[in-house]
Protein backbone atom coordinates (compact mmCIF):
# COMPACT_ATOMS: atom_id res chain seq x y z
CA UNK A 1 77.99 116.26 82.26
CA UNK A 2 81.36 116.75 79.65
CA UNK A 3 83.20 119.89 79.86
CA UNK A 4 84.72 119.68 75.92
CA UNK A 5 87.87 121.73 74.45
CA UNK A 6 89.66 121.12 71.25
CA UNK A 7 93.25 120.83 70.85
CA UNK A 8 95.79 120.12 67.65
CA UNK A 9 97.63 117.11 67.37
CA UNK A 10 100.78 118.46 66.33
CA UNK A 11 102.21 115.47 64.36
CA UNK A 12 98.54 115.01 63.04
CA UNK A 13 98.79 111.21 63.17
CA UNK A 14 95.37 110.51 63.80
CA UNK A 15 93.69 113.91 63.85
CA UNK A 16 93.12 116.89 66.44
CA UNK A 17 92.34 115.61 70.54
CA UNK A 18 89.03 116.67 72.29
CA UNK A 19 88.99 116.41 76.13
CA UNK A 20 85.56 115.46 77.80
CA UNK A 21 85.60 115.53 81.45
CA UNK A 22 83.64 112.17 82.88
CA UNK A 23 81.50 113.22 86.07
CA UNK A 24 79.18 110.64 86.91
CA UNK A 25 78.92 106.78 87.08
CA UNK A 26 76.35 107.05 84.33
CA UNK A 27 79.31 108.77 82.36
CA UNK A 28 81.56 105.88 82.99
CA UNK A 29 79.43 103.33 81.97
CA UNK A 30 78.79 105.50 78.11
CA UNK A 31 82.23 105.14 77.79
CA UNK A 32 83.19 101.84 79.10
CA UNK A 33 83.27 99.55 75.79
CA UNK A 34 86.44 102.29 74.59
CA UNK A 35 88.10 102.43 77.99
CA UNK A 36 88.37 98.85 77.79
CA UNK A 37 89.33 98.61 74.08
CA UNK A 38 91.90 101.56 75.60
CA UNK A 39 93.20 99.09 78.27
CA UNK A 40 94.21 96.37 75.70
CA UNK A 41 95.78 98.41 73.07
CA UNK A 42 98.04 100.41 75.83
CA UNK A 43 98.20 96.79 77.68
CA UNK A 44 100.62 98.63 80.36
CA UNK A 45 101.06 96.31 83.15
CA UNK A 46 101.12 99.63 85.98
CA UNK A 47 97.96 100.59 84.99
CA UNK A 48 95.16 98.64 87.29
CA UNK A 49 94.12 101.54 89.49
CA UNK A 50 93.23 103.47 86.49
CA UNK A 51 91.50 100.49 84.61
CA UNK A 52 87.86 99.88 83.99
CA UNK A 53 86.42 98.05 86.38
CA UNK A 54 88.33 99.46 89.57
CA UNK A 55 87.32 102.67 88.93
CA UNK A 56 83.56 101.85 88.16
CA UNK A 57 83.34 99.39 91.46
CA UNK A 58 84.53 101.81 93.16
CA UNK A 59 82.66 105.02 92.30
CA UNK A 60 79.69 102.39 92.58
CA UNK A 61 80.66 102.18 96.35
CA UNK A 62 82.30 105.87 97.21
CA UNK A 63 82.07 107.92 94.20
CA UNK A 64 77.95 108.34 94.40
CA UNK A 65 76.14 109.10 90.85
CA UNK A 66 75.85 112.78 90.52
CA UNK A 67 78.57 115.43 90.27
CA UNK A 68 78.44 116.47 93.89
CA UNK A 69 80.46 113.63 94.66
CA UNK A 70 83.60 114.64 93.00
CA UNK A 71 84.07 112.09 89.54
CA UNK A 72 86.30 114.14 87.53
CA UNK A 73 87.64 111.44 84.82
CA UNK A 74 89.71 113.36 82.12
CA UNK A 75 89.38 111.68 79.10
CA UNK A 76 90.86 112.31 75.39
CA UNK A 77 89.22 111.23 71.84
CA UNK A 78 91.05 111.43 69.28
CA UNK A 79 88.78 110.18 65.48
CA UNK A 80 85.92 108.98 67.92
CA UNK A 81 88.50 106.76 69.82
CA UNK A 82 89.37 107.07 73.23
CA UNK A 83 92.99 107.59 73.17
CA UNK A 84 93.63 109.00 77.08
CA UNK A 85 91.78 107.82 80.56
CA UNK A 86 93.16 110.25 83.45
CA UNK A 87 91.01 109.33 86.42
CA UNK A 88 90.58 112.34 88.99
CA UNK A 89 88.26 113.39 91.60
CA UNK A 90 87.56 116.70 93.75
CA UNK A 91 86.97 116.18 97.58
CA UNK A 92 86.53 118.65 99.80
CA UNK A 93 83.88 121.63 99.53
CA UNK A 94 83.91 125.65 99.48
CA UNK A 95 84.13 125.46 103.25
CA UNK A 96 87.14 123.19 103.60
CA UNK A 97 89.87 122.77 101.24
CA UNK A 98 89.04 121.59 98.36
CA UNK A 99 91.49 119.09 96.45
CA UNK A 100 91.89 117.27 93.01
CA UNK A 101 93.33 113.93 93.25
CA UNK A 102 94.04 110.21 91.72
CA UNK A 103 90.23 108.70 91.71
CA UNK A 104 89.49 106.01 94.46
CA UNK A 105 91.93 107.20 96.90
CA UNK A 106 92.88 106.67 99.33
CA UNK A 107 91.99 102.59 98.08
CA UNK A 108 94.12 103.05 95.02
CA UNK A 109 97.62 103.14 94.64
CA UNK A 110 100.24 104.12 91.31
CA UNK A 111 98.59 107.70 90.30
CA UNK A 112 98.90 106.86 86.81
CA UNK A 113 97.16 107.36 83.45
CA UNK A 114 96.68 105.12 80.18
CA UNK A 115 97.66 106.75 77.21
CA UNK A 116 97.18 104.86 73.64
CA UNK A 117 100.33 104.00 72.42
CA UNK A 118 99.55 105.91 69.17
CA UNK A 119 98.73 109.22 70.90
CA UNK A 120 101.85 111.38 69.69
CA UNK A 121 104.48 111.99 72.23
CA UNK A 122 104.90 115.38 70.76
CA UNK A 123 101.38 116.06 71.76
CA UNK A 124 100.91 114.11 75.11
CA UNK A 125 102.50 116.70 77.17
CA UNK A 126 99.87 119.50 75.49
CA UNK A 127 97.06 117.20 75.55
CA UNK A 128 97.68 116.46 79.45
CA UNK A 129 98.17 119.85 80.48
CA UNK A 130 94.84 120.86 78.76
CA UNK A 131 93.77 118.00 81.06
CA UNK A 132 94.39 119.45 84.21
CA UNK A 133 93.59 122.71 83.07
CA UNK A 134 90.25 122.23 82.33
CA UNK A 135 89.66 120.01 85.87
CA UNK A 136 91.12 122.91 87.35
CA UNK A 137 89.62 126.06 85.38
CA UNK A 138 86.27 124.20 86.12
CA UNK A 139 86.30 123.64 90.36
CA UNK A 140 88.90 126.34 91.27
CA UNK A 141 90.36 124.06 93.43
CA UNK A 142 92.72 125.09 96.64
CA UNK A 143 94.82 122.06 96.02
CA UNK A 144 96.02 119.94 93.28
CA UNK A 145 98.01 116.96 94.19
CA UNK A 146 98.96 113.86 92.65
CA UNK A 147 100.80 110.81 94.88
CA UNK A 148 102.67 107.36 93.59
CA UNK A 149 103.26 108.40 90.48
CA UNK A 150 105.68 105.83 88.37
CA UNK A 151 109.05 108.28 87.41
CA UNK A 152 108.67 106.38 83.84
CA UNK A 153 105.37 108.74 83.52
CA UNK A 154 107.13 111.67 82.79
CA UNK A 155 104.25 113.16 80.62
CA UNK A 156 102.68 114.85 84.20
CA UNK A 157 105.68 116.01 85.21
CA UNK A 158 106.20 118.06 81.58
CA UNK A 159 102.65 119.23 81.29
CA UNK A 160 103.16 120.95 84.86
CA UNK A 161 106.19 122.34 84.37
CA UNK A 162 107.32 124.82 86.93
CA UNK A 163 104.12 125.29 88.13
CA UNK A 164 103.97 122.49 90.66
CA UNK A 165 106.51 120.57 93.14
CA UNK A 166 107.75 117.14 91.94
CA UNK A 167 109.46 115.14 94.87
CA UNK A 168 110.84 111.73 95.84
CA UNK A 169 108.09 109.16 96.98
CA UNK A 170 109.83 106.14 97.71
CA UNK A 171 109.48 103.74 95.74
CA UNK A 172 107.82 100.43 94.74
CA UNK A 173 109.46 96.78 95.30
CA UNK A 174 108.81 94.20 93.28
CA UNK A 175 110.22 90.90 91.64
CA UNK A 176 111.27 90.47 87.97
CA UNK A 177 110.18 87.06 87.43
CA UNK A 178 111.47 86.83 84.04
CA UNK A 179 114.87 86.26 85.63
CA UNK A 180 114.02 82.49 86.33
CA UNK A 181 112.61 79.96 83.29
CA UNK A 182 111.14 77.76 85.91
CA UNK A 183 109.82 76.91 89.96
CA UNK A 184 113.34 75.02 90.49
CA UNK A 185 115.78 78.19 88.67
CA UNK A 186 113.96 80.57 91.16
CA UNK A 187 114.61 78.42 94.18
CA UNK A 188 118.05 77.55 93.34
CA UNK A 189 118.59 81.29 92.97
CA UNK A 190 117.85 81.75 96.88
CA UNK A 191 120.46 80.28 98.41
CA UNK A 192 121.27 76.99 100.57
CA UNK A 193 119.88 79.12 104.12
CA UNK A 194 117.03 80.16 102.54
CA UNK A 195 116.11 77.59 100.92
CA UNK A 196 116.34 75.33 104.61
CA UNK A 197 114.56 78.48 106.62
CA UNK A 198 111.60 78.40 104.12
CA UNK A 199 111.62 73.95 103.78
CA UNK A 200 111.37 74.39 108.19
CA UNK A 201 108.04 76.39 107.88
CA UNK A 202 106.09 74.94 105.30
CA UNK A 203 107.17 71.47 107.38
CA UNK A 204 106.30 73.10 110.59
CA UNK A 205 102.77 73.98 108.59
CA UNK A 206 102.36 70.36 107.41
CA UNK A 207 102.91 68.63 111.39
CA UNK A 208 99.88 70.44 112.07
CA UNK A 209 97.88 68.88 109.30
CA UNK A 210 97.06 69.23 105.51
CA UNK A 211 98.50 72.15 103.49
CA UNK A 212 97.21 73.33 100.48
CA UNK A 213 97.00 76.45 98.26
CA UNK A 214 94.19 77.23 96.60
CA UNK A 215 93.90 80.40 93.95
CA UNK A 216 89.86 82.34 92.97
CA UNK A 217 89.41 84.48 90.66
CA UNK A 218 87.12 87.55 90.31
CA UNK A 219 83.06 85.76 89.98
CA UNK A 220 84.48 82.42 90.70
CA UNK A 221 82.85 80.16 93.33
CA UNK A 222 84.88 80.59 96.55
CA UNK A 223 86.38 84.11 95.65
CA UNK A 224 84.25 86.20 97.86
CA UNK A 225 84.50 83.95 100.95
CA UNK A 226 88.38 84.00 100.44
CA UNK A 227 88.60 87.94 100.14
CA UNK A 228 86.13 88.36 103.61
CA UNK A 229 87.89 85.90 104.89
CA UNK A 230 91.60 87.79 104.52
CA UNK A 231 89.79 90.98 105.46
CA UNK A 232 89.02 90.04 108.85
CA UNK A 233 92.69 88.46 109.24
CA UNK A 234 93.70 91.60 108.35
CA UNK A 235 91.58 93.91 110.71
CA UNK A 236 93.46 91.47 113.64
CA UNK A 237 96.34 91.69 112.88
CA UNK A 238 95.83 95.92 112.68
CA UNK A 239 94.28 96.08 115.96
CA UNK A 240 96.59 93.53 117.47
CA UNK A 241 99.75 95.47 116.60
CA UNK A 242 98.21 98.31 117.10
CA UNK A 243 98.45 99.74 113.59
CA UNK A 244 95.26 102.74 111.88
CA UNK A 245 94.06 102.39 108.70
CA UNK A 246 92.30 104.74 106.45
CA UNK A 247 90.91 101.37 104.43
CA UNK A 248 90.81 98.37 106.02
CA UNK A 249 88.53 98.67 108.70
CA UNK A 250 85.82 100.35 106.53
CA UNK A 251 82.66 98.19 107.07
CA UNK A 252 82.16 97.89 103.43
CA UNK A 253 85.75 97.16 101.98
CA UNK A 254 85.56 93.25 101.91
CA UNK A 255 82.61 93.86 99.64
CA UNK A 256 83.92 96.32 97.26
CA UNK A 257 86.91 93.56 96.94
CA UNK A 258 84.39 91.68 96.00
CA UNK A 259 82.59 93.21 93.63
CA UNK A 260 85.62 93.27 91.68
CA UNK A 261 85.61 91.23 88.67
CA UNK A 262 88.34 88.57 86.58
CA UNK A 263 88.20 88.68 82.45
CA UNK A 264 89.99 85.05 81.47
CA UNK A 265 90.34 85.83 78.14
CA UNK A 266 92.69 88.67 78.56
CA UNK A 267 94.01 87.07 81.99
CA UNK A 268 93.67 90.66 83.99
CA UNK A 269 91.57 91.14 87.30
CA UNK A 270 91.22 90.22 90.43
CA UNK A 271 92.60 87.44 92.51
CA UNK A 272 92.26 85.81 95.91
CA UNK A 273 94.56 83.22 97.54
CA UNK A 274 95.22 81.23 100.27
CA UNK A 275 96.86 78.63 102.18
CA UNK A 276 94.59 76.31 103.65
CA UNK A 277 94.90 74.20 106.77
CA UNK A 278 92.86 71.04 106.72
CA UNK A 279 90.30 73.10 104.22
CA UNK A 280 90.53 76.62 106.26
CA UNK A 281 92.34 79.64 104.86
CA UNK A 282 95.26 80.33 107.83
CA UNK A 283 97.15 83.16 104.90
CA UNK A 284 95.16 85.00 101.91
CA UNK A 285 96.62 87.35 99.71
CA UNK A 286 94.24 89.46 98.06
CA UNK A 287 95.41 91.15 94.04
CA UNK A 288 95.36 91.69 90.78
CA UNK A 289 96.55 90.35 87.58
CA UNK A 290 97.43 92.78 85.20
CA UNK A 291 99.07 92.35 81.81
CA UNK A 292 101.66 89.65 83.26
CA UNK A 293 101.69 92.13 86.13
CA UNK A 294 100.66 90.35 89.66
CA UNK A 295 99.79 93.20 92.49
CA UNK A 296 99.91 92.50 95.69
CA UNK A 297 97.39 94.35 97.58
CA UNK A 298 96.40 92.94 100.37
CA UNK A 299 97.76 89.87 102.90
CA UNK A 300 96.73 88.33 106.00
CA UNK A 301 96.92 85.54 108.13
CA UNK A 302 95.66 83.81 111.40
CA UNK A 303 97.08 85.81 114.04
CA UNK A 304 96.58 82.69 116.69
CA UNK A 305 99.56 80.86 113.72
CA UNK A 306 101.75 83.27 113.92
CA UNK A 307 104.38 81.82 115.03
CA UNK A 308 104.34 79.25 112.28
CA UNK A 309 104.78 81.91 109.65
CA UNK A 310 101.92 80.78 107.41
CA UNK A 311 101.83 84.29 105.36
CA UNK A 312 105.89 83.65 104.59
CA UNK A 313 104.06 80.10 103.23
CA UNK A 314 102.09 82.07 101.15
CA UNK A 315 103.97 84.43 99.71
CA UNK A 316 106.11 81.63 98.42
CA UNK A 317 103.21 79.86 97.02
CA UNK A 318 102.32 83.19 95.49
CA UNK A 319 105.50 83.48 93.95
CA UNK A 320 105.32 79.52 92.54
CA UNK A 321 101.98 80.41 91.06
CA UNK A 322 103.00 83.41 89.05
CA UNK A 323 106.15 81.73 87.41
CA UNK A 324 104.22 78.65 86.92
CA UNK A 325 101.76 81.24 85.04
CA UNK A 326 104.17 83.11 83.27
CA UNK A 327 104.10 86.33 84.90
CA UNK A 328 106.64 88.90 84.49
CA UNK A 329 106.58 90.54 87.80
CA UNK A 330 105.67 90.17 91.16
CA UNK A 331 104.66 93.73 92.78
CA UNK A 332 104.93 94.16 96.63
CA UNK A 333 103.57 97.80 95.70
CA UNK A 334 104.72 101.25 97.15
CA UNK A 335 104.15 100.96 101.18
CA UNK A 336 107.35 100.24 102.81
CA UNK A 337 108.17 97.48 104.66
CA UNK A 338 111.18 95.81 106.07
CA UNK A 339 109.77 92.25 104.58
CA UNK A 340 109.80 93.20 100.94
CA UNK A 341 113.58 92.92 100.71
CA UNK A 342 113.01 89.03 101.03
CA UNK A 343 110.46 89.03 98.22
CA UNK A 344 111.96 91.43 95.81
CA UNK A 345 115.10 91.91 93.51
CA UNK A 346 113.62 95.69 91.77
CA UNK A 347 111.99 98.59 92.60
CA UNK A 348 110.71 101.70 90.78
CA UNK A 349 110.73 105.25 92.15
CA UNK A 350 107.78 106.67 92.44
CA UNK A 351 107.27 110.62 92.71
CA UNK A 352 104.53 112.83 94.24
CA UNK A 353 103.55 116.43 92.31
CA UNK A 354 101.42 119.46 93.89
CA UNK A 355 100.35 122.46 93.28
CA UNK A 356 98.25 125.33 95.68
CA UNK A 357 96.45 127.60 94.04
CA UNK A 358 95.18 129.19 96.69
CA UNK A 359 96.64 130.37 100.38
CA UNK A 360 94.30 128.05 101.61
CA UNK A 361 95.74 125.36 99.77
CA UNK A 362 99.09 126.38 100.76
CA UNK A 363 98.10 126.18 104.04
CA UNK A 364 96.48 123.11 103.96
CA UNK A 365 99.58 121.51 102.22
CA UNK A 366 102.13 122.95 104.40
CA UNK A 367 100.57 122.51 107.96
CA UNK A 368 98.90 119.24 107.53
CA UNK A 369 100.40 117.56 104.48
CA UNK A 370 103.85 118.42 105.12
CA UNK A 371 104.29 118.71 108.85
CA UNK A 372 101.51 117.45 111.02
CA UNK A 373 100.47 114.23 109.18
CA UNK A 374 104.38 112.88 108.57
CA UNK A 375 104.31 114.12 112.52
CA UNK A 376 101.46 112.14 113.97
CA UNK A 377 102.60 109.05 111.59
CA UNK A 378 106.53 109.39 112.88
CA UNK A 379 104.69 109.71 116.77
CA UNK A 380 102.65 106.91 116.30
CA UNK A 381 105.25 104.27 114.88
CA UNK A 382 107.93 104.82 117.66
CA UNK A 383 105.16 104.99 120.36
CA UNK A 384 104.72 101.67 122.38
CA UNK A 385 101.74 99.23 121.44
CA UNK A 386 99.83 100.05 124.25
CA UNK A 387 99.65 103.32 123.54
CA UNK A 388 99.67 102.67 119.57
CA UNK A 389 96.26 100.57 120.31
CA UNK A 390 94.42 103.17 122.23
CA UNK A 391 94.93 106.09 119.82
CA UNK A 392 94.84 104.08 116.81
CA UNK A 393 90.71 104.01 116.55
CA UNK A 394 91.09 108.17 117.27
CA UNK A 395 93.46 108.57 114.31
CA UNK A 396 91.16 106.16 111.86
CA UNK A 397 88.64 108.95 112.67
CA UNK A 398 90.62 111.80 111.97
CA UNK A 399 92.03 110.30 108.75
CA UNK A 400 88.59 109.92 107.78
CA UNK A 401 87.29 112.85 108.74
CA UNK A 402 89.74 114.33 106.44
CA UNK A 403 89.32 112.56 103.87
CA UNK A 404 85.40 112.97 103.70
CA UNK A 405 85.46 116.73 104.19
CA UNK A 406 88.85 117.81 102.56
């Protein structure tokens, strides 16, 4: 089902904008030869969580095929070209609150957009309003609320105007690889102490036997053992330390991973790594290449080798592989953590908008969003791992809960 409006192009570059609004997986699929034709002309390297095949794995896994399920993809066509993908959803129902967000959250991460570089800027702010308008004329939603957003994407932030609440979201870390011409320029760069601390574990690695790193790709042989393999180091390491998860620990996650594909002609996709021990993965880093863009979603490693440090190993290997490759940046992503500032030399701010357009939306967003969920997070990291271990399975089900029904 499209819901269609017309709207002028105001430099009339290539002609007036129609927005369709994509509901189903069947929809996806009619338009998927021009989103990916999209993805290569905008080639922006913050763009994966909006591209192609994320989105289509995973409304193949959560997003279900008809429009009770909550696919709301804008999309803008400009001449018969698809010049705009905006990937949304609505969760929730008429008996809960009902909410229009980034699509394949809360997997997903940058709430972004691609826009065709030869969409007017004097338009883009129109065209995206119209966007939102229609997703929200349509479902009457109580809650409209978009997280991660880069602060370079200011079109969002212009369409909304005064009508919604931009704040601060942290922001992303990352390394700007472009800095070193070679393997030896980066290392160099680190520092004598460094460069020993790092030489003692990969040496402490090697006593125990032989150390390799190995790198799959997306349908290559040895790519879905490697991602199953770094999912169960990962659910470990979140129950040893006593950590929830609103992802993770999802008995199908390894497999959407998996389902996720690698196109070596344009060098974007998915990834899987790992440092092996005497042919066993002991670190994996699960994550996407994107436009000379590396994500890094996911890592892991044997909790019983912890104390050797093997996913320090294979970050550094990580690193190696995506100078070695030519990649511009190395992107430790938006969740913080004290580690990144070893890994990282940038970081871009990222900003959350929201709007309620409805007292039970305002509700919603001011007792949970804004006071009981940064609450039960703040409780739950200073609490001690004992107790962090026995409510952690509780608050999985809650988060879950919440997500399914709101």
């Amino acid at each position: 089902m499209l819901s269609q409006t017309e709207i002028p192009d105001r430099n009339g570059a290539i002609g007036p904008a129609r927005v369709d609004i994509v509901r189903s997986v069947d929809g996806i699929v009619a338009i998927a030869d021009q989103w990916r034709a999209l993805e290569l002309r905008a080639a922006d390297p913050m763009t994966y969580f909006q591209s192609l095949d994320w989105c289509l794995t995973w409304c193949r896994f959560y997003g279900g095929e008809n429009d009770e399920n909550g696919i709301r993809i804008a999309t803008v066509w400009q001449a018969g070209r698809l010049v705009l993908v905006w990937p949304l959803m609505l969760a929730g129902s008429t008996w809960t609150v009902r909410r229009v967000l980034p699509l394949t959250l809360p997997h997903g991460q940058y709430g972004n957009m691609i826009v065709d570089p030869e969409l007017c800027a004097g338009s883009l702010s129109a065209i995206v309003g119209e966007c939102l308008d229609r997703v929200i004329s349509a479902d009457s939603p109580d809650l409209v609320a978009f997280a991660d957003v880069p602060a370079s994407g200011g079109e969002l932030r212009a369409a909304c105007g005064e009508a919604g609440q931009v704040q601060p979201a942290g922001a992303s870390a990352w390394m700007d690889l472009t800095r070193f011409p070679d393997w030896e320029s980066y290392r160099q760069a680190l520092g004598k102490t460094v460069r020993k601390g790092r030489n003692r574990r990969r040496n402490a690695l090697q006593r125990l036997g032989e150390v390799d790193y190995v790198v799959k790709c997306g349908n290559e042989e040895g790519y879905v053992e490697l991602v199953h393999a770094g999912v169960e180091m990962k659910q470990v390491w979140l129950k040893e330390t006593g950590r929830a998860t609103r992802v993770v620990n999802r008995p199908d996650f390894a497999d959407f991973l998996s389902a996720l594909s690698y196109d070596p002609e344009t060098r974007t996709g998915a990834v899987a790594a790992a440092v092996m021990l005497d042919g066993r993965p002991i670190a994996v880093e699960i994550g996407f290449e994107w436009f000379n863009r590396f994500y890094s979603y996911l890592g892991s490693f044997d909790w019983d080798l912890r104390g050797h440090s093997p996913g320090k190993v294979q970050l550094e290997e990580a690193m190696r592989w995506c100078i070695e490759r030519g990649i511009h940046a190395y992107d430790l992503l938006g969740e913080p953590s004290t580690y990144k500032s070893d890994w990282s030399n940038m970081s871009t701010p990222l900003n959350s908008w929201g709007t309620e357009p409805t007292l039970r939306g305002k509700a919603y967003a001011s007792i949970w969003s804004r006071s009981l969920r940064p609450a039960a997070k703040t409780l739950m990291e200073s609490a001690p791992l004992g107790v962090r271990t026995r409510l952690a399975p509780i608050l999985e089900r809650v988060a879950k809960g919440t997500s399914d029904t709101a």
